[in-house]
C-alpha atoms as a PDB file:
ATOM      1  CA  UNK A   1     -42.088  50.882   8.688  1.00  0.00           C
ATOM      2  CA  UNK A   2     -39.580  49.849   6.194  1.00  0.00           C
ATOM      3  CA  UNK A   3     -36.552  50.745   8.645  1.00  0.00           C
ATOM      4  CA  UNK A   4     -37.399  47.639  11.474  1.00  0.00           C
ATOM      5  CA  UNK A   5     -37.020  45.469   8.899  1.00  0.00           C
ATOM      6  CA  UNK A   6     -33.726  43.860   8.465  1.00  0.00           C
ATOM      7  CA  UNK A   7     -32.488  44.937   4.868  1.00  0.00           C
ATOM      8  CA  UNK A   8     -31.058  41.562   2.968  1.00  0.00           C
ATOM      9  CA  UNK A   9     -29.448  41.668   0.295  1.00  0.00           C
ATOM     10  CA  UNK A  10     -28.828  38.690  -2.672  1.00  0.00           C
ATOM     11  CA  UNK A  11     -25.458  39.137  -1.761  1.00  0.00           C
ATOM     12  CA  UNK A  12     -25.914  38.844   2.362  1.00  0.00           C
ATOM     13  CA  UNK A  13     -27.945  35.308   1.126  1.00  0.00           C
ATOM     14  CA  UNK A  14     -24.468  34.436  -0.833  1.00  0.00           C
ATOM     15  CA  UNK A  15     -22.465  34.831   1.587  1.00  0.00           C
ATOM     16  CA  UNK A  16     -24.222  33.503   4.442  1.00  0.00           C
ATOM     17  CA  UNK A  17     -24.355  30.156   1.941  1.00  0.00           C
ATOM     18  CA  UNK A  18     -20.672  30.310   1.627  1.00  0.00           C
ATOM     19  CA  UNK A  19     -19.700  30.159   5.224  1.00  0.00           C
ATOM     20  CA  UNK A  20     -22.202  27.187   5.839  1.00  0.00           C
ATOM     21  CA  UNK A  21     -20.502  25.783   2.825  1.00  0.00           C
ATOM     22  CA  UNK A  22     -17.013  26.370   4.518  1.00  0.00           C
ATOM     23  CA  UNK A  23     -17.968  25.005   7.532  1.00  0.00           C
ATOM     24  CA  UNK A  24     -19.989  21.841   6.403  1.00  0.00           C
ATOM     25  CA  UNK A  25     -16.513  21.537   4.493  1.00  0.00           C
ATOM     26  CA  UNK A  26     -14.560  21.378   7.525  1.00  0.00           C
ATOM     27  CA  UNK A  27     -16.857  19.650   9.385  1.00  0.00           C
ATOM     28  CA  UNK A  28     -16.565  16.362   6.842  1.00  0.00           C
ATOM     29  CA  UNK A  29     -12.880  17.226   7.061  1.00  0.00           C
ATOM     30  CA  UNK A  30     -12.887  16.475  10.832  1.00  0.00           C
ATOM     31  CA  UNK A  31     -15.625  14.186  10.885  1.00  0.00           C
ATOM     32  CA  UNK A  32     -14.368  11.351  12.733  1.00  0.00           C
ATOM     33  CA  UNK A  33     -11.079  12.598  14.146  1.00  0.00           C
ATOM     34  CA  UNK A  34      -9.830  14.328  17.829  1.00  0.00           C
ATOM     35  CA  UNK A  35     -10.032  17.477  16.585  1.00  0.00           C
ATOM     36  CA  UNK A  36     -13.951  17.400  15.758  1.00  0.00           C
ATOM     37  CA  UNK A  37     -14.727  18.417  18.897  1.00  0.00           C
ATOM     38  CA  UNK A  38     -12.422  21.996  19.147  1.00  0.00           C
ATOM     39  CA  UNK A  39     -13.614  22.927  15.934  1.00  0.00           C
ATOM     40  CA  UNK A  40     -17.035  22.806  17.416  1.00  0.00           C
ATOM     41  CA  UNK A  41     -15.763  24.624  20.467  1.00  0.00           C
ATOM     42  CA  UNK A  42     -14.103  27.052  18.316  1.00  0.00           C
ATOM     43  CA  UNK A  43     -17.586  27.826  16.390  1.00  0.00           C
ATOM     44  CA  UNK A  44     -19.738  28.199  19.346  1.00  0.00           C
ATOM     45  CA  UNK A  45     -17.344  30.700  20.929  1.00  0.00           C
ATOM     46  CA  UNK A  46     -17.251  32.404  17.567  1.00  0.00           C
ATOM     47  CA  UNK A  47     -21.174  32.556  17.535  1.00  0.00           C
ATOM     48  CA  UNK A  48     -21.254  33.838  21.032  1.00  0.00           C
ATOM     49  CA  UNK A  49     -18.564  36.633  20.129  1.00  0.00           C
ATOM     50  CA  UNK A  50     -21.123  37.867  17.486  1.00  0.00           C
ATOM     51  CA  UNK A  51     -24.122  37.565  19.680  1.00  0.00           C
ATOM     52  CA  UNK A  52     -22.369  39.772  22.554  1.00  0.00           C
ATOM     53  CA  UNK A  53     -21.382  42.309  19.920  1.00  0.00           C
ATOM     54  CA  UNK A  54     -24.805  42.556  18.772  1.00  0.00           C
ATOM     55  CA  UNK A  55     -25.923  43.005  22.454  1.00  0.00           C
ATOM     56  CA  UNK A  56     -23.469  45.762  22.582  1.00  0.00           C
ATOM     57  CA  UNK A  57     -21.637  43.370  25.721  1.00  0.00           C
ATOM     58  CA  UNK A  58     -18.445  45.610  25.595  1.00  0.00           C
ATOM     59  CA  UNK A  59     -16.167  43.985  28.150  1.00  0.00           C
ATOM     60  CA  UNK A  60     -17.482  40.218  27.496  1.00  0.00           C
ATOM     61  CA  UNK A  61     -17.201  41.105  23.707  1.00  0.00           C
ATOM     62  CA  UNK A  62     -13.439  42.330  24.046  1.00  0.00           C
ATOM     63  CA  UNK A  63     -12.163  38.792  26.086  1.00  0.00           C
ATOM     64  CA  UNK A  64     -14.051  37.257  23.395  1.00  0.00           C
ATOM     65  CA  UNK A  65     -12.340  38.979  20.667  1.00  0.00           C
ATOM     66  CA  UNK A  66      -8.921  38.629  21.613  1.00  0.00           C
ATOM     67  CA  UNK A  67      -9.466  34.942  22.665  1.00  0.00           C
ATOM     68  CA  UNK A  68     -10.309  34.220  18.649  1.00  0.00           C
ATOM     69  CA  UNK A  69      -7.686  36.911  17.550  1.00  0.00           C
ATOM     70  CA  UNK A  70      -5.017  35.671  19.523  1.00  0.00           C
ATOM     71  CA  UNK A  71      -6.357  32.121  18.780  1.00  0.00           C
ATOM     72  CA  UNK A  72      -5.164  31.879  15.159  1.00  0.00           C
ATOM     73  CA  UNK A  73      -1.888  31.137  15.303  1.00  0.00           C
ATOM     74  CA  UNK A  74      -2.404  28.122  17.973  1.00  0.00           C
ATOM     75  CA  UNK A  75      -5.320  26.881  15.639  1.00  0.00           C
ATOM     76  CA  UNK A  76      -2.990  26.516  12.643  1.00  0.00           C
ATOM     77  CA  UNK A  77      -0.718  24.281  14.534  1.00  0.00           C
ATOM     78  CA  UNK A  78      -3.570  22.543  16.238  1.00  0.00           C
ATOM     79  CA  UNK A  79      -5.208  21.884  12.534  1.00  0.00           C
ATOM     80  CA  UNK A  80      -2.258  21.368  10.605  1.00  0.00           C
ATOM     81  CA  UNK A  81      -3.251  17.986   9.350  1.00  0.00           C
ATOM     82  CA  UNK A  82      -6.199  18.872   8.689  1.00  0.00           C
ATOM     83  CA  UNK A  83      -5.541  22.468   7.062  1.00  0.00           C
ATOM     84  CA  UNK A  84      -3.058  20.603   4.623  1.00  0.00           C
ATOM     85  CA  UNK A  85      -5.757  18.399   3.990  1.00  0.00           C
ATOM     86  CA  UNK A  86      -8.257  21.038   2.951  1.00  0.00           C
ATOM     87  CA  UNK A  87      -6.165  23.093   1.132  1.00  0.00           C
ATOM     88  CA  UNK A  88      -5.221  19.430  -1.081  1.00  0.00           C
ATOM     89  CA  UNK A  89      -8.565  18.717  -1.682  1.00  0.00           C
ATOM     90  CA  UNK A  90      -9.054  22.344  -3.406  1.00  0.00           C
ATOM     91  CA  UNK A  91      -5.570  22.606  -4.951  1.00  0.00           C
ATOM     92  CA  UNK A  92      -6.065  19.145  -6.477  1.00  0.00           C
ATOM     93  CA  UNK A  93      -9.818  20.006  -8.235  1.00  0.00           C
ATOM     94  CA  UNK A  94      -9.164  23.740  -9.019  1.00  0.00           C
ATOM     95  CA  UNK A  95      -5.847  23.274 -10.393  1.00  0.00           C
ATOM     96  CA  UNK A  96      -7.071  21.174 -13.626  1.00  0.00           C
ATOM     97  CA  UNK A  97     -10.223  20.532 -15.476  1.00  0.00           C
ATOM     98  CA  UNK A  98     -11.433  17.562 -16.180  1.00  0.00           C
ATOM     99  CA  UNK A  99     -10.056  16.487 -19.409  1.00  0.00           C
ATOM    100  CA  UNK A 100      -6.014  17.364 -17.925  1.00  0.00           C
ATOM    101  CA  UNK A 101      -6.772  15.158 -15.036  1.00  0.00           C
ATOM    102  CA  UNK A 102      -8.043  12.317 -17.879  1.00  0.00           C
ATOM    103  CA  UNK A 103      -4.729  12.544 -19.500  1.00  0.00           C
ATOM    104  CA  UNK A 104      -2.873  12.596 -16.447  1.00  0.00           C
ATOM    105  CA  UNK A 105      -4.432   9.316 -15.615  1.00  0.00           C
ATOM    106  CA  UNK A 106      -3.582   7.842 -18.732  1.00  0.00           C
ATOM    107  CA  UNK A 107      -0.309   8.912 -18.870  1.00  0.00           C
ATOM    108  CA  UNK A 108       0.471   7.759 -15.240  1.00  0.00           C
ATOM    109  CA  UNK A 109      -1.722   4.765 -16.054  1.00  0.00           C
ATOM    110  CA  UNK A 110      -0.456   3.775 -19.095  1.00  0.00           C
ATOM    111  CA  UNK A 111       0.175   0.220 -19.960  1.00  0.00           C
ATOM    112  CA  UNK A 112      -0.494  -0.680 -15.958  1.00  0.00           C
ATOM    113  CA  UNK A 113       0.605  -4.487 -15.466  1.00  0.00           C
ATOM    114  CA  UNK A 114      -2.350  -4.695 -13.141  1.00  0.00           C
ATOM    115  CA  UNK A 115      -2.570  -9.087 -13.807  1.00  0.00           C
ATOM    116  CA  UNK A 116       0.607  -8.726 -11.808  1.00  0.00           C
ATOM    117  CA  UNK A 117      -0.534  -6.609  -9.018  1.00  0.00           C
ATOM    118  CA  UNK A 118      -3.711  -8.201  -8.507  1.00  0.00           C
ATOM    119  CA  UNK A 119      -1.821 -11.760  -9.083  1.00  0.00           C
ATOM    120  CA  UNK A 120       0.294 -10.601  -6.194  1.00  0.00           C
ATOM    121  CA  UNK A 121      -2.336  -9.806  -4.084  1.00  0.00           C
ATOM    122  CA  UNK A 122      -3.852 -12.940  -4.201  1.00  0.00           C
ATOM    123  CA  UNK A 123      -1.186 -14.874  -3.836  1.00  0.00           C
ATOM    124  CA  UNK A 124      -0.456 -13.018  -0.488  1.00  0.00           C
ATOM    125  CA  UNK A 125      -3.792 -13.078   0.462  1.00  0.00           C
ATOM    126  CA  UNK A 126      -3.836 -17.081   0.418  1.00  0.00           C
ATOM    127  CA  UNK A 127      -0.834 -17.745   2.665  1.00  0.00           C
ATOM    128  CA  UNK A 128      -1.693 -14.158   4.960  1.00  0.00           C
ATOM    129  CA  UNK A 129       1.793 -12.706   4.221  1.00  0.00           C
ATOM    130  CA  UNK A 130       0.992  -8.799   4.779  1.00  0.00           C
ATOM    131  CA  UNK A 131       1.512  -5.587   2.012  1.00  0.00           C
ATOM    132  CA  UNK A 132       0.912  -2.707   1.577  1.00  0.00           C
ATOM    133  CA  UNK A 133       0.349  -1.191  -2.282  1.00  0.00           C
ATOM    134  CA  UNK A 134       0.336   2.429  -3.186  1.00  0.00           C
ATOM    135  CA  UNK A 135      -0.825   2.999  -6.980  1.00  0.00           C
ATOM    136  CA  UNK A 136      -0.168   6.901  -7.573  1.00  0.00           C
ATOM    137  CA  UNK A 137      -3.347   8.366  -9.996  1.00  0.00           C
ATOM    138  CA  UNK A 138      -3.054  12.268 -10.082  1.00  0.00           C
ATOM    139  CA  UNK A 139       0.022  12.780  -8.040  1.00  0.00           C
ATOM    140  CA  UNK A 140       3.147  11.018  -8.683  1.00  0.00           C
ATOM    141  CA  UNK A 141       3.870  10.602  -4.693  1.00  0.00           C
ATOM    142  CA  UNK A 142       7.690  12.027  -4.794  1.00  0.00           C
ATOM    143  CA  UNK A 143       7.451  12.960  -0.865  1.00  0.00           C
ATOM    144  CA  UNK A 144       6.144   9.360  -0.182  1.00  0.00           C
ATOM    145  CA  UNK A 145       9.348   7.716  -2.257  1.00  0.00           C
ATOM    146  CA  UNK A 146      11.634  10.120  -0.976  1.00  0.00           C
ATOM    147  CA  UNK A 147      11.241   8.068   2.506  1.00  0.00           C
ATOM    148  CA  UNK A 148      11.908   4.559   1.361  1.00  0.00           C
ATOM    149  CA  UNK A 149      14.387   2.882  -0.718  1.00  0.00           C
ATOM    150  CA  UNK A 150      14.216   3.099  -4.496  1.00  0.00           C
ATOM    151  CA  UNK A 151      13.505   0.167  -6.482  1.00  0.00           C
ATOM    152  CA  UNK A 152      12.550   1.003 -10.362  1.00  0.00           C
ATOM    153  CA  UNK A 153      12.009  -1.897 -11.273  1.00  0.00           C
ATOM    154  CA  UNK A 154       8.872  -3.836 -13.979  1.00  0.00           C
ATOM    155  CA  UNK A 155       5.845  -4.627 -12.151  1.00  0.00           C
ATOM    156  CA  UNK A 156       5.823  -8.730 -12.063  1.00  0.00           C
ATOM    157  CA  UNK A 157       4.389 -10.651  -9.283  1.00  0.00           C
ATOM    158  CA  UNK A 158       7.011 -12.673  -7.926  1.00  0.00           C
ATOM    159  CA  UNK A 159       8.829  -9.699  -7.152  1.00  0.00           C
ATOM    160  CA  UNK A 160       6.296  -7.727  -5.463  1.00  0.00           C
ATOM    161  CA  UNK A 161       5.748 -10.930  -3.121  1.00  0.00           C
ATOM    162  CA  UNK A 162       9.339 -11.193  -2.953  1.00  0.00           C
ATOM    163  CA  UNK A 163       9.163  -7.297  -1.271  1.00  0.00           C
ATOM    164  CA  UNK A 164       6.965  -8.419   1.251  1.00  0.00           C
ATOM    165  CA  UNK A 165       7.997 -11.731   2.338  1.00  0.00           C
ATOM    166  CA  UNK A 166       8.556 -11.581   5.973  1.00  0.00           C
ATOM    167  CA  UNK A 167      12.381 -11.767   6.059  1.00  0.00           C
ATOM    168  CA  UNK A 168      12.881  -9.452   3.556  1.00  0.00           C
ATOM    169  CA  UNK A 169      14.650  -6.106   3.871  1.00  0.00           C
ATOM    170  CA  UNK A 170      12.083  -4.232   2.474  1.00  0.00           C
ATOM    171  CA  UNK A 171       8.805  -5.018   3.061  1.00  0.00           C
ATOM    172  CA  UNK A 172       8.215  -3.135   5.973  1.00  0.00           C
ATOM    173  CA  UNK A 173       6.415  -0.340   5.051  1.00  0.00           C
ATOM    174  CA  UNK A 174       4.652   0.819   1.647  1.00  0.00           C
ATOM    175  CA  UNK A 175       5.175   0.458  -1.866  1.00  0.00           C
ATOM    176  CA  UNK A 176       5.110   2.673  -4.728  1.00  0.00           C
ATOM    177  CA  UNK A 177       3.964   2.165  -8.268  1.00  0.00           C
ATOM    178  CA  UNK A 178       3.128   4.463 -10.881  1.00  0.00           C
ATOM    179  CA  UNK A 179       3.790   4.708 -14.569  1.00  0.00           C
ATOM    180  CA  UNK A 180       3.723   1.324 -14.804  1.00  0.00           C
ATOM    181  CA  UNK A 181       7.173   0.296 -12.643  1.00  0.00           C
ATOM    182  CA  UNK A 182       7.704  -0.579  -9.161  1.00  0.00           C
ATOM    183  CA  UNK A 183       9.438   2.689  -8.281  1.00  0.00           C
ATOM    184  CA  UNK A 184      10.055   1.971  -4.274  1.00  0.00           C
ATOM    185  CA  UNK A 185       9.274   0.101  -1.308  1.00  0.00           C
ATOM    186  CA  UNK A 186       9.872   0.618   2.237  1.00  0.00           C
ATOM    187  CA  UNK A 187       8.118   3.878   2.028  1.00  0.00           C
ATOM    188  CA  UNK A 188       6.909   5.331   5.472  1.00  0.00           C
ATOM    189  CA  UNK A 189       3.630   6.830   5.533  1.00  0.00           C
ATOM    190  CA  UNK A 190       1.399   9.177   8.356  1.00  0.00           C
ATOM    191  CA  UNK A 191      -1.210   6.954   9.976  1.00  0.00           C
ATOM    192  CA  UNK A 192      -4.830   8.541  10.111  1.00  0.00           C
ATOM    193  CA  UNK A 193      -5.518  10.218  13.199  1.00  0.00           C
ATOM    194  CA  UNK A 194      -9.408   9.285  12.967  1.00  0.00           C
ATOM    195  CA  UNK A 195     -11.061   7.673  15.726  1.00  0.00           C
ATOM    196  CA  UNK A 196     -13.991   6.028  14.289  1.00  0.00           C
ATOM    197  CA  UNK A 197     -11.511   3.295  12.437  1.00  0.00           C
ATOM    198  CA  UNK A 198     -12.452   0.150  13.759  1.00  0.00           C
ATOM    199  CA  UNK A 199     -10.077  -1.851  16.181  1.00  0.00           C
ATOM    200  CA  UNK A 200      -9.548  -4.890  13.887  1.00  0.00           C
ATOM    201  CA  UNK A 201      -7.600  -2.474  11.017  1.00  0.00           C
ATOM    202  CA  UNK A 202      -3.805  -2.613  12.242  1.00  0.00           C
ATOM    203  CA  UNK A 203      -1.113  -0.060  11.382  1.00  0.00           C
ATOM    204  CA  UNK A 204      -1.142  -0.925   7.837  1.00  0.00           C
ATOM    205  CA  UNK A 205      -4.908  -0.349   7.510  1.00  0.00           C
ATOM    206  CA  UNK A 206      -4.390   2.865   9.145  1.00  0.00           C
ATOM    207  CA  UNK A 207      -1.224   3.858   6.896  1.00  0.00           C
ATOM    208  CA  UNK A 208      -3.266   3.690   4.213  1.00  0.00           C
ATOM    209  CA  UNK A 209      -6.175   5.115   5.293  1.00  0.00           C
ATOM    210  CA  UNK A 210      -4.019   8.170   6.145  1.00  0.00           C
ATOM    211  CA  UNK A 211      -1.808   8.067   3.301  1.00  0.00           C
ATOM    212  CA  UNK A 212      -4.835   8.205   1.092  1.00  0.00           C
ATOM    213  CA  UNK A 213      -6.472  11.440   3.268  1.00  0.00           C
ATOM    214  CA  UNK A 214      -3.985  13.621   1.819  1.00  0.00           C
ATOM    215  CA  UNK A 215      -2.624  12.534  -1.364  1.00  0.00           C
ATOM    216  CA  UNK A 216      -4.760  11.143  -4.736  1.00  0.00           C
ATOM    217  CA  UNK A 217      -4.151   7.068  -4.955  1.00  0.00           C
ATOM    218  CA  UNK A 218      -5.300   3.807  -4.117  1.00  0.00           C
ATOM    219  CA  UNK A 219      -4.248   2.219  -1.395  1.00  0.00           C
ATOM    220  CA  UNK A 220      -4.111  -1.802  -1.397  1.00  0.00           C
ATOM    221  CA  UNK A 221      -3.712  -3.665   1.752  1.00  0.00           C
ATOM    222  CA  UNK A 222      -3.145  -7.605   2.623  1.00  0.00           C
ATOM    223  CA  UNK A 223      -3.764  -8.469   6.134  1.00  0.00           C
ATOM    224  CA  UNK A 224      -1.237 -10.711   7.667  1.00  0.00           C
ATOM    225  CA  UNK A 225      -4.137 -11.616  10.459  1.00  0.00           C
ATOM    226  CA  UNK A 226      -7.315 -12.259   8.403  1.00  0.00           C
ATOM    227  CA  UNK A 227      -5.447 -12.790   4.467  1.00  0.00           C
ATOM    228  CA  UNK A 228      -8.377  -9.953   3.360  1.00  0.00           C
ATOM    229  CA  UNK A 229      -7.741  -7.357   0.937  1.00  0.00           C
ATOM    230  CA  UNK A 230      -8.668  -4.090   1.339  1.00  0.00           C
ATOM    231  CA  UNK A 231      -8.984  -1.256  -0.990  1.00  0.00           C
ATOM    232  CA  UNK A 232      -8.402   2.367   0.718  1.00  0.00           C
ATOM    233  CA  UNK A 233      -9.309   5.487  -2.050  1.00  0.00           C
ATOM    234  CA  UNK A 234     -10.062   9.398   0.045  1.00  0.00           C
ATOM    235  CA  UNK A 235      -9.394   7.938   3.582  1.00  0.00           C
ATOM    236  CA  UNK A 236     -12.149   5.126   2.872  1.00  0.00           C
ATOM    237  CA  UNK A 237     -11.574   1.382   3.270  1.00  0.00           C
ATOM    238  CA  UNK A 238     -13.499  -1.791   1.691  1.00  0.00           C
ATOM    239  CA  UNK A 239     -12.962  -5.285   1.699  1.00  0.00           C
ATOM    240  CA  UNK A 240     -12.404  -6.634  -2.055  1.00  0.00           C
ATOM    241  CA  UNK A 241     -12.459 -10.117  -3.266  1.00  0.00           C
ATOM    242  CA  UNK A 242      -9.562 -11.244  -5.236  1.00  0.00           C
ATOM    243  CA  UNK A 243     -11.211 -12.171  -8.435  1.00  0.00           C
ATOM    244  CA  UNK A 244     -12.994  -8.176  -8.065  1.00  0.00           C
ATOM    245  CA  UNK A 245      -9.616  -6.749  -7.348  1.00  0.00           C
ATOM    246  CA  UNK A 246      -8.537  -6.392 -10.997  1.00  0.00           C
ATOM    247  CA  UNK A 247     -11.516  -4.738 -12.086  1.00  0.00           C
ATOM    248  CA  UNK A 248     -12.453  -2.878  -8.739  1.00  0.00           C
ATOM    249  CA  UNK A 249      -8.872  -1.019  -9.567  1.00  0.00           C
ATOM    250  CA  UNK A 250      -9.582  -0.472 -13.157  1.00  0.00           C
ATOM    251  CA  UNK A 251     -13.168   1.263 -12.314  1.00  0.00           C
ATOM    252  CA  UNK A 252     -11.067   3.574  -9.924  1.00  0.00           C
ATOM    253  CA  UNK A 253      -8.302   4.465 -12.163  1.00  0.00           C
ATOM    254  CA  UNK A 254     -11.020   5.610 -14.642  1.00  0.00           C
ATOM    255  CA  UNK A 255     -12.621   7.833 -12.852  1.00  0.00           C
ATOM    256  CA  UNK A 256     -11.786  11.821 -12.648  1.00  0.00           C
ATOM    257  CA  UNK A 257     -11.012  13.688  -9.723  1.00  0.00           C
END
């Protein structure tokens, strides 16, 4: 009798919780974007491929299993984005325990002027003249300040508005501060290809949204249309209040990722 039962092991149970795991991974990866929808093609065909093998469905199972073999190359291009997105989000919690990351933000952190940035903000926020802030926290953003035009320069105020005043030569685009200086601005940075962002967020809102996807920092933006200031941190946006800004920031920086 024992023999038409199916014979699980603890290990079958692990790794049938692992691939669910995987997958619910992926799925929050995708959630919201264009490419939501093949991933859930790709997993249906993939269940189907078992099922026929199971059923012992020897030509259907063979079209089947050169469709997914043959597959994997044009899914890697297809998912690149969102590959490189997954494999940050591991690289950037496996790499270093807790307490590294801690001292990283300190040390990045250190001294942070952020009565100036938030100043700034405000400032901007009262006459609508649009920015767009990048505060690095675990990684220092070199591939970010490698496409604008380096500034190194003290954080102060004046000179961040200065940056984005309309008829300046730099304030198109991003800027870049970490370890407490203004290092550039100008910066160009891959808009979020989600499309569940609501129609009111302009390119800026959606810079930052998908500047913020793949790389650890906070994201501040100033709205040229509305004067509202919006926090972005993992791809998600808020609305903050100036006089919250300063210590909206602060609760971020402290935490560990």
């Amino acid at each position: 009798m024992t023999d038409l039962f199916i014979q699980v092991r603890i290990f079958d149970i692990i790794d049938v919780f692992l691939v669910a795991l995987l997958f619910y991974w992926f799925y929050r990866i995708l959630k919201g974007t264009s490419a939501i929808s093949i991933f859930l093609g790709i997993v249906a065909i993939f269940l189907i491929w078992q099922v026929v093998k199971v059923l012992q469905m020897e030509l259907l199972s063979t079209i089947l299993g050169a469709f997914v073999s043959v597959g994997f190359i044009a899914l890697i291009i297809i998912f690149q984005p969102e590959i490189r997105r997954f494999l940050f989000t591991i690289g950037t919690q496996a790499k270093e325990g807790k307490w590294v990351n801690r001292f990283k933000f300190l040390r990045h952190n250190a001294n942070l002027d952020l009565d100036a940035i938030t100043q700034a903000c405000a400032n901007m926020a009262e006459i609508k003249q649009g920015a767009l802030i990048l505060i690095a926290r675990n990684n220092l953003l070199d591939d970010i300040v490698a496409t604008g035009v380096v500034v190194n320069a003290d954080i102060n105020n004046s000179l961040i508005e200065n940056i984005f005043f309309k008829n300046s030569p730099l304030h198109d685009g991003a800027m870049v501060i970490r370890n407490n200086r203004i290092t550039a601005a100008r910066c160009i940075l891959p808009v979020s290809q989600k499309t569940n962002i609501p129609g009111h967020y302009g390119l800026r809102h959606r810079a930052a949204i998908g500047v913020t996807e793949v790389n650890d920092c906070i994201a501040l933006v100033v709205s040229e249309e509305t004067g509202r200031i919006s926090m972005v941190i993992d791809g998600e946006i808020r609305t903050v209040k100036p006089l919250e800004l300063r210590a909206t920031i602060e609760k971020e920086l402290g935490k560990i990722h």
